[in-house]
C-alpha atoms as a PDB file:
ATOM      1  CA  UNK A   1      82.735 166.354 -45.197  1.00  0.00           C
ATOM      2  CA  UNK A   2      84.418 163.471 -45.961  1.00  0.00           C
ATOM      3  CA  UNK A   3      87.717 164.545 -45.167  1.00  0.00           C
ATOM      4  CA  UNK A   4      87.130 164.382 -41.708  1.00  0.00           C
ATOM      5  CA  UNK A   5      86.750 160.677 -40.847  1.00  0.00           C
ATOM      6  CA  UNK A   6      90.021 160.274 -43.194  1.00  0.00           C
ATOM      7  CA  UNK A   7      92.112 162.896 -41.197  1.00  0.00           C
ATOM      8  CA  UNK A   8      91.043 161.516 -37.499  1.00  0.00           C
ATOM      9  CA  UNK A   9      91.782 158.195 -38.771  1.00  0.00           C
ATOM     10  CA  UNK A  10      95.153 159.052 -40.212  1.00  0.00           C
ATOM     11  CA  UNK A  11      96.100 160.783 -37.062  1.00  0.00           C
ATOM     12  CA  UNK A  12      94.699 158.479 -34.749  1.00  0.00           C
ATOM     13  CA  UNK A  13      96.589 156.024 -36.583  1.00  0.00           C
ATOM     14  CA  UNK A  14     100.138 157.797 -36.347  1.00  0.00           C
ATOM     15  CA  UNK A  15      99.380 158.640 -32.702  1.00  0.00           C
ATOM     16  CA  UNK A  16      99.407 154.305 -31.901  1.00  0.00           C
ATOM     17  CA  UNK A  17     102.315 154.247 -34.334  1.00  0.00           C
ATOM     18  CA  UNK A  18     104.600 156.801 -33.008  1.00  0.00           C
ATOM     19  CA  UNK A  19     103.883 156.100 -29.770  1.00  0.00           C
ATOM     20  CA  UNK A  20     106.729 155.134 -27.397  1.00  0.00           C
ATOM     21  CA  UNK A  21     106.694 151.631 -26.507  1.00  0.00           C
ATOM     22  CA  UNK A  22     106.124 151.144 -22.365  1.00  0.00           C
ATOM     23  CA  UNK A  23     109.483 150.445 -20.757  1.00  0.00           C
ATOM     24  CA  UNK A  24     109.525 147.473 -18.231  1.00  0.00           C
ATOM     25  CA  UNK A  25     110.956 148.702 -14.720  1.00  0.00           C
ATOM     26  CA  UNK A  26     113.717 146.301 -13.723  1.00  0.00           C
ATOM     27  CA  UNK A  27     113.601 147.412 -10.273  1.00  0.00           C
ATOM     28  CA  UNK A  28     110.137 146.274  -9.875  1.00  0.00           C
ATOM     29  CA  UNK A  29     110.802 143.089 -11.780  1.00  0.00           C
ATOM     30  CA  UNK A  30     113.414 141.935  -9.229  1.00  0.00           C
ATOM     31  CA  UNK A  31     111.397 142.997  -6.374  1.00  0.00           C
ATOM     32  CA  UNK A  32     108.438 140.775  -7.181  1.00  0.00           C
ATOM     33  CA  UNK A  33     111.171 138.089  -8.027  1.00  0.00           C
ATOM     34  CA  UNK A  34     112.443 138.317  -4.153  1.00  0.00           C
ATOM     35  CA  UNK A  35     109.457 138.236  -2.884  1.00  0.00           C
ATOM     36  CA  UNK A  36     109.139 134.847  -4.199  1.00  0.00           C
ATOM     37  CA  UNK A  37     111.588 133.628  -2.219  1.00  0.00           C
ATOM     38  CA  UNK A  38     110.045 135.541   0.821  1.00  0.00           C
ATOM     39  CA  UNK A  39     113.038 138.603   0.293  1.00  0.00           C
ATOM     40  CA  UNK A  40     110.901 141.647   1.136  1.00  0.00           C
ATOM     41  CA  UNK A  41     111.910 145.272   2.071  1.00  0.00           C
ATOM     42  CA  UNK A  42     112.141 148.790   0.442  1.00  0.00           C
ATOM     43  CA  UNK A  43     112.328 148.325  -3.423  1.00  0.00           C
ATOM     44  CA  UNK A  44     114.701 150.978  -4.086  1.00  0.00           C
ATOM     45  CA  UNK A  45     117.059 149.939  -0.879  1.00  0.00           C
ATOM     46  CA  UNK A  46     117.300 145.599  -2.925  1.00  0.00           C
ATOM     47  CA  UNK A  47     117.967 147.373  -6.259  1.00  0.00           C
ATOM     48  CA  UNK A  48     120.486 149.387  -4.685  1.00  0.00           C
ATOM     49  CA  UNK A  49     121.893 146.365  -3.001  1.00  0.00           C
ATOM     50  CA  UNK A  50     121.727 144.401  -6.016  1.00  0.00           C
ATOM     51  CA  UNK A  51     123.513 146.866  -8.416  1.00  0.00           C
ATOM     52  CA  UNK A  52     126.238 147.391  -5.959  1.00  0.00           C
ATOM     53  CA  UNK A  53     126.595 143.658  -5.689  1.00  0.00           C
ATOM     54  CA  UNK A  54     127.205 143.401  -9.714  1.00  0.00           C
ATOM     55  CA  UNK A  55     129.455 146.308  -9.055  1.00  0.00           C
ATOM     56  CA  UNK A  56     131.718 144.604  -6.930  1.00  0.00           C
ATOM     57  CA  UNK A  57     131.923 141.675  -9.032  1.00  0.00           C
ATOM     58  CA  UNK A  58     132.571 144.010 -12.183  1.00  0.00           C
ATOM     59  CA  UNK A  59     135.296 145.383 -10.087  1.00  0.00           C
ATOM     60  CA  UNK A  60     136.937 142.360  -8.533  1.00  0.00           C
ATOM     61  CA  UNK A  61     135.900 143.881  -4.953  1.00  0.00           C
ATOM     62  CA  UNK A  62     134.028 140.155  -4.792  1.00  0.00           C
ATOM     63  CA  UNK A  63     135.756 137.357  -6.584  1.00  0.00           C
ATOM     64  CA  UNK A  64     133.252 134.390  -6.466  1.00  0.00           C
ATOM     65  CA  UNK A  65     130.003 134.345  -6.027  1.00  0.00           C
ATOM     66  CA  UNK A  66     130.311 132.829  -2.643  1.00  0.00           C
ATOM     67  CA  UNK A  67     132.379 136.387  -1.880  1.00  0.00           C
ATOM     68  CA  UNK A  68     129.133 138.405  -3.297  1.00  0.00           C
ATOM     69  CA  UNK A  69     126.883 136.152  -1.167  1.00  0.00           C
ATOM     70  CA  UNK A  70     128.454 137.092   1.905  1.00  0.00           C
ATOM     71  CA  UNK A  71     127.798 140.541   0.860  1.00  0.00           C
ATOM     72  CA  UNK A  72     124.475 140.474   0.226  1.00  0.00           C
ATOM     73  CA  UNK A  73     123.634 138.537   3.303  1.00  0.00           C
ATOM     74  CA  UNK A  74     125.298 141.115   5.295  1.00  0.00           C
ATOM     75  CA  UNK A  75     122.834 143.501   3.694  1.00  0.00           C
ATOM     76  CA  UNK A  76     119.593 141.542   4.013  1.00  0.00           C
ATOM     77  CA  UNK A  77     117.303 141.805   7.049  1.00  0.00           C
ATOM     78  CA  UNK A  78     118.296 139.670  10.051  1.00  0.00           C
ATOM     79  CA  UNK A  79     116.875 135.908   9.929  1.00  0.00           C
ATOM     80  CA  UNK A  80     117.400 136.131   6.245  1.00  0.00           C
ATOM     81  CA  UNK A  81     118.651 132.639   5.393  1.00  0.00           C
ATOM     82  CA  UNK A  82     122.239 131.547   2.816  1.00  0.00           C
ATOM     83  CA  UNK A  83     119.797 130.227   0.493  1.00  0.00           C
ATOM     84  CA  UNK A  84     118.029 133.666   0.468  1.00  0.00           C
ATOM     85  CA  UNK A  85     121.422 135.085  -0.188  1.00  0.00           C
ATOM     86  CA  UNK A  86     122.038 133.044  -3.204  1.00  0.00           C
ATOM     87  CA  UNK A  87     118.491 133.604  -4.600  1.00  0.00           C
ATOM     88  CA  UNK A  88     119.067 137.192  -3.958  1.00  0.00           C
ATOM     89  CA  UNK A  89     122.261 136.983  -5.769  1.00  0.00           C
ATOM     90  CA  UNK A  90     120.857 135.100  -8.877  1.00  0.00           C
ATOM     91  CA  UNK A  91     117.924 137.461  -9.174  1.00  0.00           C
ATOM     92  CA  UNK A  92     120.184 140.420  -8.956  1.00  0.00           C
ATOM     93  CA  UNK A  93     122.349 139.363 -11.412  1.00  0.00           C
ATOM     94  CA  UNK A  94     119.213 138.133 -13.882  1.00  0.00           C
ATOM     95  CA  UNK A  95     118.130 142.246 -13.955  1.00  0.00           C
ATOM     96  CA  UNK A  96     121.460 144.034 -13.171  1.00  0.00           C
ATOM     97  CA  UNK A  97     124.778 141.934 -14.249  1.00  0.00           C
ATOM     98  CA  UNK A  98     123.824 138.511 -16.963  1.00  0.00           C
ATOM     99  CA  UNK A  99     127.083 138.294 -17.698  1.00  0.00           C
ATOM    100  CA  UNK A 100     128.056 137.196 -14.188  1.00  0.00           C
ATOM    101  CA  UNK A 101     125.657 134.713 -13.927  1.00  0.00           C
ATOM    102  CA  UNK A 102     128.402 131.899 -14.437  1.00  0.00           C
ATOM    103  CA  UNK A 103     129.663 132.359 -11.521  1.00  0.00           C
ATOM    104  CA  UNK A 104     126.663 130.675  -9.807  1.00  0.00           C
ATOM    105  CA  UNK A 105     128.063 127.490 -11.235  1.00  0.00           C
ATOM    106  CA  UNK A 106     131.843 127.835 -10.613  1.00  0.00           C
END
């Protein structure tokens, strides 16, 4: 009788332990970034836009950041301001490309 308690304790307790840790989705992450700079549309359709953006810069497509700027204004929705572009750019490269970051300050 006493057994029991014991045993759905221990496995309880293995179930918490070897339970996989809850993975943070990026792609959300940056969306609710842009959207506090007033950057909205489809969350999969940014993410894209960002990843390609740290692609290009990766492969020297875009040199500077003010090359990858132009890019992602091209992409955003109409109205979307140079200062949206940038923030775009920073965010994307916060979740998708760190490394590039020092470009922003070149």
């Amino acid at each position: 009788m006493l057994k029991t308690p014991w045993a759905a304790m221990f496995t309880a307790a293995a179930a918490i332990l070897l339970a996989a840790p809850a993975q943070a989705d990026p792609d959300s992450d940056f969306a609710r970034e842009l959207h506090t700079y007033g950057i909205y549309g489809q969350k999969d359709f940014n993410a894209w836009i960002g990843k390609i953006a740290c692609k290009r810069l990766d492969r020297g497509v875009d040199v500077t950041a003010q090359d990858s700027a132009k890019f992602v204004s091209d992409q955003l929705l109409r109205g979307s301001s140079t200062e949206q572009a940038y923030q775009f750019l920073g965010a994307a490269m916060n979740y998708y490309c760190p490394d590039k970051r020092v470009l922003l300050t070149q």
